[in-house]
Protein backbone atom coordinates (compact mmCIF):
# COMPACT_ATOMS: atom_id res chain seq x y z
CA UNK A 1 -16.51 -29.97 147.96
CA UNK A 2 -14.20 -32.94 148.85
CA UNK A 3 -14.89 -36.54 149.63
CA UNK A 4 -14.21 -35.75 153.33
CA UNK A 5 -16.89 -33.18 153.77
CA UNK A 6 -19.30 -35.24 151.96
CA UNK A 7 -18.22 -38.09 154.76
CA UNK A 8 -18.46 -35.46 157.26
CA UNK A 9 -22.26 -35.42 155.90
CA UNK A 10 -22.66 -38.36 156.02
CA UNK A 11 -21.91 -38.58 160.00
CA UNK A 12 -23.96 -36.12 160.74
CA UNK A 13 -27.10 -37.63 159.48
CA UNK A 14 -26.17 -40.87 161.58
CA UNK A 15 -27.38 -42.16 164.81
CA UNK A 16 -26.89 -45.16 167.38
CA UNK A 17 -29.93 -46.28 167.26
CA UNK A 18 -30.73 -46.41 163.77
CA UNK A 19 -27.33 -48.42 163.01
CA UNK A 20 -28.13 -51.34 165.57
CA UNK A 21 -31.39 -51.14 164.12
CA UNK A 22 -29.93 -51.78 160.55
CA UNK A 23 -27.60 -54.59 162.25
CA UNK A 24 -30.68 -56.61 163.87
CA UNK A 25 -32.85 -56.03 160.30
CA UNK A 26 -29.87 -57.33 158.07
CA UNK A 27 -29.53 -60.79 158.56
CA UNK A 28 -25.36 -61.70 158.99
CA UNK A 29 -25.65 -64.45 157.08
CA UNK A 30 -25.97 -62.23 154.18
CA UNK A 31 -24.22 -59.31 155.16
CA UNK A 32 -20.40 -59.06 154.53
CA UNK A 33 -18.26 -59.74 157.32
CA UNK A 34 -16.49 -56.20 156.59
CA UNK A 35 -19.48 -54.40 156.56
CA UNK A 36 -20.50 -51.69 159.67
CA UNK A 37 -23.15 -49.98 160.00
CA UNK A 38 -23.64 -46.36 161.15
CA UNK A 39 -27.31 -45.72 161.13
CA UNK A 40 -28.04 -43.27 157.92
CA UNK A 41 -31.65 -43.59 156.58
CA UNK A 42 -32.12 -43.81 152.67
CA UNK A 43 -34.17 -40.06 152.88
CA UNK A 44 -30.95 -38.97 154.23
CA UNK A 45 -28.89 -40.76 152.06
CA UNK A 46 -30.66 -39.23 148.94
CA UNK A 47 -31.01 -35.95 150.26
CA UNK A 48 -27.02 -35.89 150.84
CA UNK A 49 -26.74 -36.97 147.31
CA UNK A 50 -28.73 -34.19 145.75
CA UNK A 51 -26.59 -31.72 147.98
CA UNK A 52 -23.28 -32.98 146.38
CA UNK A 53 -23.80 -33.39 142.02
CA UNK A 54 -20.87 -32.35 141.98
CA UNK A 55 -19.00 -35.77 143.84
CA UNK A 56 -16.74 -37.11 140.57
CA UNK A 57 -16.35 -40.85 139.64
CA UNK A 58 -13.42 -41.09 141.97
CA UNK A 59 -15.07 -40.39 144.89
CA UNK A 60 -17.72 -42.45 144.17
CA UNK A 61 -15.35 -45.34 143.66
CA UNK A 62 -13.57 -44.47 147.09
CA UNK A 63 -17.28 -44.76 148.82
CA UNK A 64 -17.82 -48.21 147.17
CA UNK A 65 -14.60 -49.19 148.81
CA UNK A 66 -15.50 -48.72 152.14
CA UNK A 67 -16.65 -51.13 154.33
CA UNK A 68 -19.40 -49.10 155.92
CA UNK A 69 -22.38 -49.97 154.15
CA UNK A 70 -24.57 -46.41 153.86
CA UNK A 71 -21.29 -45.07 151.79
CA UNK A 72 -21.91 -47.81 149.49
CA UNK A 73 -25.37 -46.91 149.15
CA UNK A 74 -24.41 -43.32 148.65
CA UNK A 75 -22.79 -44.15 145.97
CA UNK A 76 -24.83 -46.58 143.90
CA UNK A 77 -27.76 -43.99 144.41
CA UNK A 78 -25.27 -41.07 143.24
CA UNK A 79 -24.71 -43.28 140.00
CA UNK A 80 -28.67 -43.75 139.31
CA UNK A 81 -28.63 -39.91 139.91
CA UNK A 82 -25.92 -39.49 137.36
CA UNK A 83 -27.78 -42.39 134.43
CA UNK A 84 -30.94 -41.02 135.27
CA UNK A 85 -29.42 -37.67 133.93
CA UNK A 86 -27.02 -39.06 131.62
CA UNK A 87 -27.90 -42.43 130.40
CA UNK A 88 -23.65 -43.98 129.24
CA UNK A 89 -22.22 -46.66 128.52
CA UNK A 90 -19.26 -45.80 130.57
CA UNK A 91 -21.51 -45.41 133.67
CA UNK A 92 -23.13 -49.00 132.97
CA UNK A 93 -19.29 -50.50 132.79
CA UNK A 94 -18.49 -48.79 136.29
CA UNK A 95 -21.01 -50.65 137.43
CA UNK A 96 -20.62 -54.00 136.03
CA UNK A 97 -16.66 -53.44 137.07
CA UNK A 98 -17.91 -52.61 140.71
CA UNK A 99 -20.63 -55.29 140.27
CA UNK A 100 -19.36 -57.15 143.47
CA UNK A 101 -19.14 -54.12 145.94
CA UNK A 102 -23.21 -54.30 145.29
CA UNK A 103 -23.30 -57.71 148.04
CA UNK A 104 -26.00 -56.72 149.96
CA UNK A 105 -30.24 -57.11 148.88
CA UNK A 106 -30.52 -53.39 149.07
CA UNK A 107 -27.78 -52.17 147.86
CA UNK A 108 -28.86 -54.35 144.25
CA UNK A 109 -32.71 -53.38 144.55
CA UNK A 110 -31.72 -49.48 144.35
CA UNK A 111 -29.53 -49.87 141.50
CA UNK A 112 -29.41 -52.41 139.02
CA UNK A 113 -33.06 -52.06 137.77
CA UNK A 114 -32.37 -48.57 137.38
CA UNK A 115 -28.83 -48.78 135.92
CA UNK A 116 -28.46 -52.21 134.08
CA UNK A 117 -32.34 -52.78 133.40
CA UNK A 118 -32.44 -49.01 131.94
CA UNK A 119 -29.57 -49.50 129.98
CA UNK A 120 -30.44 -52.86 128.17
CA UNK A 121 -34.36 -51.89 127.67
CA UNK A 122 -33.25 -51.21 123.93
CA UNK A 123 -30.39 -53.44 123.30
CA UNK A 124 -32.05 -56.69 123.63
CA UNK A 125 -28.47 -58.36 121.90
CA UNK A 126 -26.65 -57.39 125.18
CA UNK A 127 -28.91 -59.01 127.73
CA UNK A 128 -26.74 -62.48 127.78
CA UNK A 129 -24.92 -60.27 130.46
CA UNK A 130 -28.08 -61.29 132.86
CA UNK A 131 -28.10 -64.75 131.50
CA UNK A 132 -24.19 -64.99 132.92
CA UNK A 133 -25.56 -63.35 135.92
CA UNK A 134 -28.19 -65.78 136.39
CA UNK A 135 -25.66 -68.35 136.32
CA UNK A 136 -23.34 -67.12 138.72
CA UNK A 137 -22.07 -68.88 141.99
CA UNK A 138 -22.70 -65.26 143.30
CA UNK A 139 -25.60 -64.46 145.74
CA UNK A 140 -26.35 -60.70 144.36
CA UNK A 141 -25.29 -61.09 140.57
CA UNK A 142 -27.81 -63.71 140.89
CA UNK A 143 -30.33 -61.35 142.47
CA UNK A 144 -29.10 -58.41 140.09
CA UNK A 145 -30.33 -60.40 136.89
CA UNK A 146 -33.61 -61.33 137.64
CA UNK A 147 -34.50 -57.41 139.59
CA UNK A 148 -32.73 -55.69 136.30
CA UNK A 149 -35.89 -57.24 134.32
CA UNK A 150 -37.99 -55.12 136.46
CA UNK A 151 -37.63 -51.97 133.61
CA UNK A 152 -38.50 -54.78 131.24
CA UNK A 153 -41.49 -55.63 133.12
CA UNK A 154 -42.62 -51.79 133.75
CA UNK A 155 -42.43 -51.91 129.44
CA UNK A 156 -44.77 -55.32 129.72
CA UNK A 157 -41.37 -57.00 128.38
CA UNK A 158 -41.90 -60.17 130.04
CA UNK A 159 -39.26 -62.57 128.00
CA UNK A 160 -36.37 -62.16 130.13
CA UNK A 161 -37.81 -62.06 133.66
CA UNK A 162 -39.61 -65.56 132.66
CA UNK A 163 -36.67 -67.36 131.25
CA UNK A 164 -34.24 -66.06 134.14
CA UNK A 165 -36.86 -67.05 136.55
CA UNK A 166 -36.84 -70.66 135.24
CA UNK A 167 -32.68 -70.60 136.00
CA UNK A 168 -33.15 -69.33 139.26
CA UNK A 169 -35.72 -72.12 140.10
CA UNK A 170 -33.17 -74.63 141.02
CA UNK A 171 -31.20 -72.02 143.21
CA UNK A 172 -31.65 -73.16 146.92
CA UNK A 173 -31.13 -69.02 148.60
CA UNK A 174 -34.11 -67.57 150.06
CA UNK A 175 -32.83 -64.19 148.71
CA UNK A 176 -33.05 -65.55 145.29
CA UNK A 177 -36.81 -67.81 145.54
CA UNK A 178 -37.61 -63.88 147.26
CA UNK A 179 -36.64 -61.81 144.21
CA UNK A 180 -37.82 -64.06 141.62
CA UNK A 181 -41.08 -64.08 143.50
CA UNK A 182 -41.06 -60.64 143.50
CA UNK A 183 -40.71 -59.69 139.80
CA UNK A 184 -43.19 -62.70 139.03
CA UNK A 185 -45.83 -60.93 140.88
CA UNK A 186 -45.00 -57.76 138.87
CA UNK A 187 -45.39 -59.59 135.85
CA UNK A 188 -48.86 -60.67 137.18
CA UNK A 189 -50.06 -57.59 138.40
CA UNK A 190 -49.76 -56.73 134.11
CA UNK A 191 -50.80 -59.31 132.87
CA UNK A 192 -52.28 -62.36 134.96
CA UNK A 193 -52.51 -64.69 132.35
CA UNK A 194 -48.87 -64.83 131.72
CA UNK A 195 -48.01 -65.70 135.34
CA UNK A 196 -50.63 -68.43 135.33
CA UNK A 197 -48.84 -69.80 132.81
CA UNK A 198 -45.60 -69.57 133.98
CA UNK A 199 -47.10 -71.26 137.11
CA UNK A 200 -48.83 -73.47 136.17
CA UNK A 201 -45.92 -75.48 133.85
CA UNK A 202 -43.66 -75.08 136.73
CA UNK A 203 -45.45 -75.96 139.65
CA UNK A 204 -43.51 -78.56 140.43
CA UNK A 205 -40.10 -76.92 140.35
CA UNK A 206 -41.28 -73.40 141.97
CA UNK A 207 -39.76 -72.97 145.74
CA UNK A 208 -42.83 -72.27 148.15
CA UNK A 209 -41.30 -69.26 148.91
CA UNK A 210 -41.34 -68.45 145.08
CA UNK A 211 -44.59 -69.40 144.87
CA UNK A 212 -46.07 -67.10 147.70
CA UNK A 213 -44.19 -64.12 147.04
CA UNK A 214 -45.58 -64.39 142.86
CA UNK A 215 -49.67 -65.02 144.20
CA UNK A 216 -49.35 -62.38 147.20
CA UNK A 217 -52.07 -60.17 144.75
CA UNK A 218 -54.68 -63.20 144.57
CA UNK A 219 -57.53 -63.41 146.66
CA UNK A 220 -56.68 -65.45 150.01
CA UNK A 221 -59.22 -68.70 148.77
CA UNK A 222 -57.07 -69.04 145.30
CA UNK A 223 -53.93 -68.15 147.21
CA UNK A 224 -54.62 -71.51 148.81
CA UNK A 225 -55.72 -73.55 145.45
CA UNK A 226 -52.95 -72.13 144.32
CA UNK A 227 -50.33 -73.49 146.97
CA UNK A 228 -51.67 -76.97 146.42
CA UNK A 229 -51.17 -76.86 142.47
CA UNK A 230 -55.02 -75.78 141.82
CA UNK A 231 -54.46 -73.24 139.29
């Protein structure tokens, strides 16, 4: 089937009102000025990819090209469908060479953890590529190297998420204090101690949004103790 009948399925399964839905819910600030919207639900979305295994690399690169945004996602969710089945190198450099058409928080949290995170889980040597990412001037590669620890985390690998956390500490994006809040509290929900820890010897560094996104699991009463440095 060709990249324009996949399209055409694509339109089909789009509607008004979910698109200015999608345009009120993703705040412009972070949302490419190219970028439209046409109202396609993620169901849809993966439901359209398992109709079309048989889309090739090309076409996948021609739907991360486009400026509407549910191609995009079309396509990073047809590459976790092809390294979930396939697990390559050569899939993991598409996406590192397309790293930048991933600019948008969802488009990274259906992908990279799944993808990159996947990928490095045994190759420990090769993780400096999150380290760089970390250290980017770039919103999502930022947000793509501490959410790719998250398959470290689900292996109680907490190394990684920790010391990436601690670079993303001084970052001044909500998006970022957000996801590193995020995979903190993932690493507490395994093991509690850990966070405390991690808390507790960087209290004074930890954004408050950080901070409430990593204790969202504690009991309201130490939620508060918490806030004020009562650990």
């Amino acid at each position: 089937m060709s990249l324009h009948h996949l399209t055409k399925d694509i339109q089909r399964a789009s509607t008004k009102e979910k698109a200015k839905g999608y345009i009120r819910f993703f705040k412009q600030e972070y949302t490419a000025k190219e970028d439209r919207f046409i109202g396609v639900s993620m169901p849809d979305l993966r439901q359209i990819a398992k109709r079309h295994p048989e889309v090739t690399m090309q076409d996948v690169q021609k739907l991360l090209k486009s400026d509407i945004h549910e191609y995009r996602m079309l396509a990073g969710v047809m590459l976790v469908n092809k390294f979930r089945e396939a697990p390559s190198e050569e899939l993991v450099q598409f996406y590192i060479k397309n790293i930048r058409r991933f600019n948008n928080w969802d488009l990274v949290d259906a992908t990279c953890d799944k993808i990159l995170g996947r990928f490095l889980l045994d190759k420990k040597k090769q993780r400096k590529l999150l380290y760089d990412f970390a250290k980017s001037s770039n919103l999502w590669e930022k947000r793509i190297a501490i959410i790719s620890t998250f398959e470290f985390i689900r292996h109680n690998e907490f190394g990684d998420t920790l010391k990436i956390a601690e670079i993303l500490l001084s970052d001044k994006h909500d998006l970022t204090h957000k996801a590193t809040g995020w995979m903190l509290r993932e690493v507490g929900k395994r093991r509690k101690e850990v966070l405390l820890d991690f808390l507790k010897t960087n209290y004074d560094k930890i954004p408050r949004t950080t901070l409430r996104y990593a204790i969202e699991k504690f009991p309201e009463e130490k939620r508060k103790e918490m806030l004020d440095g009562k650990f």
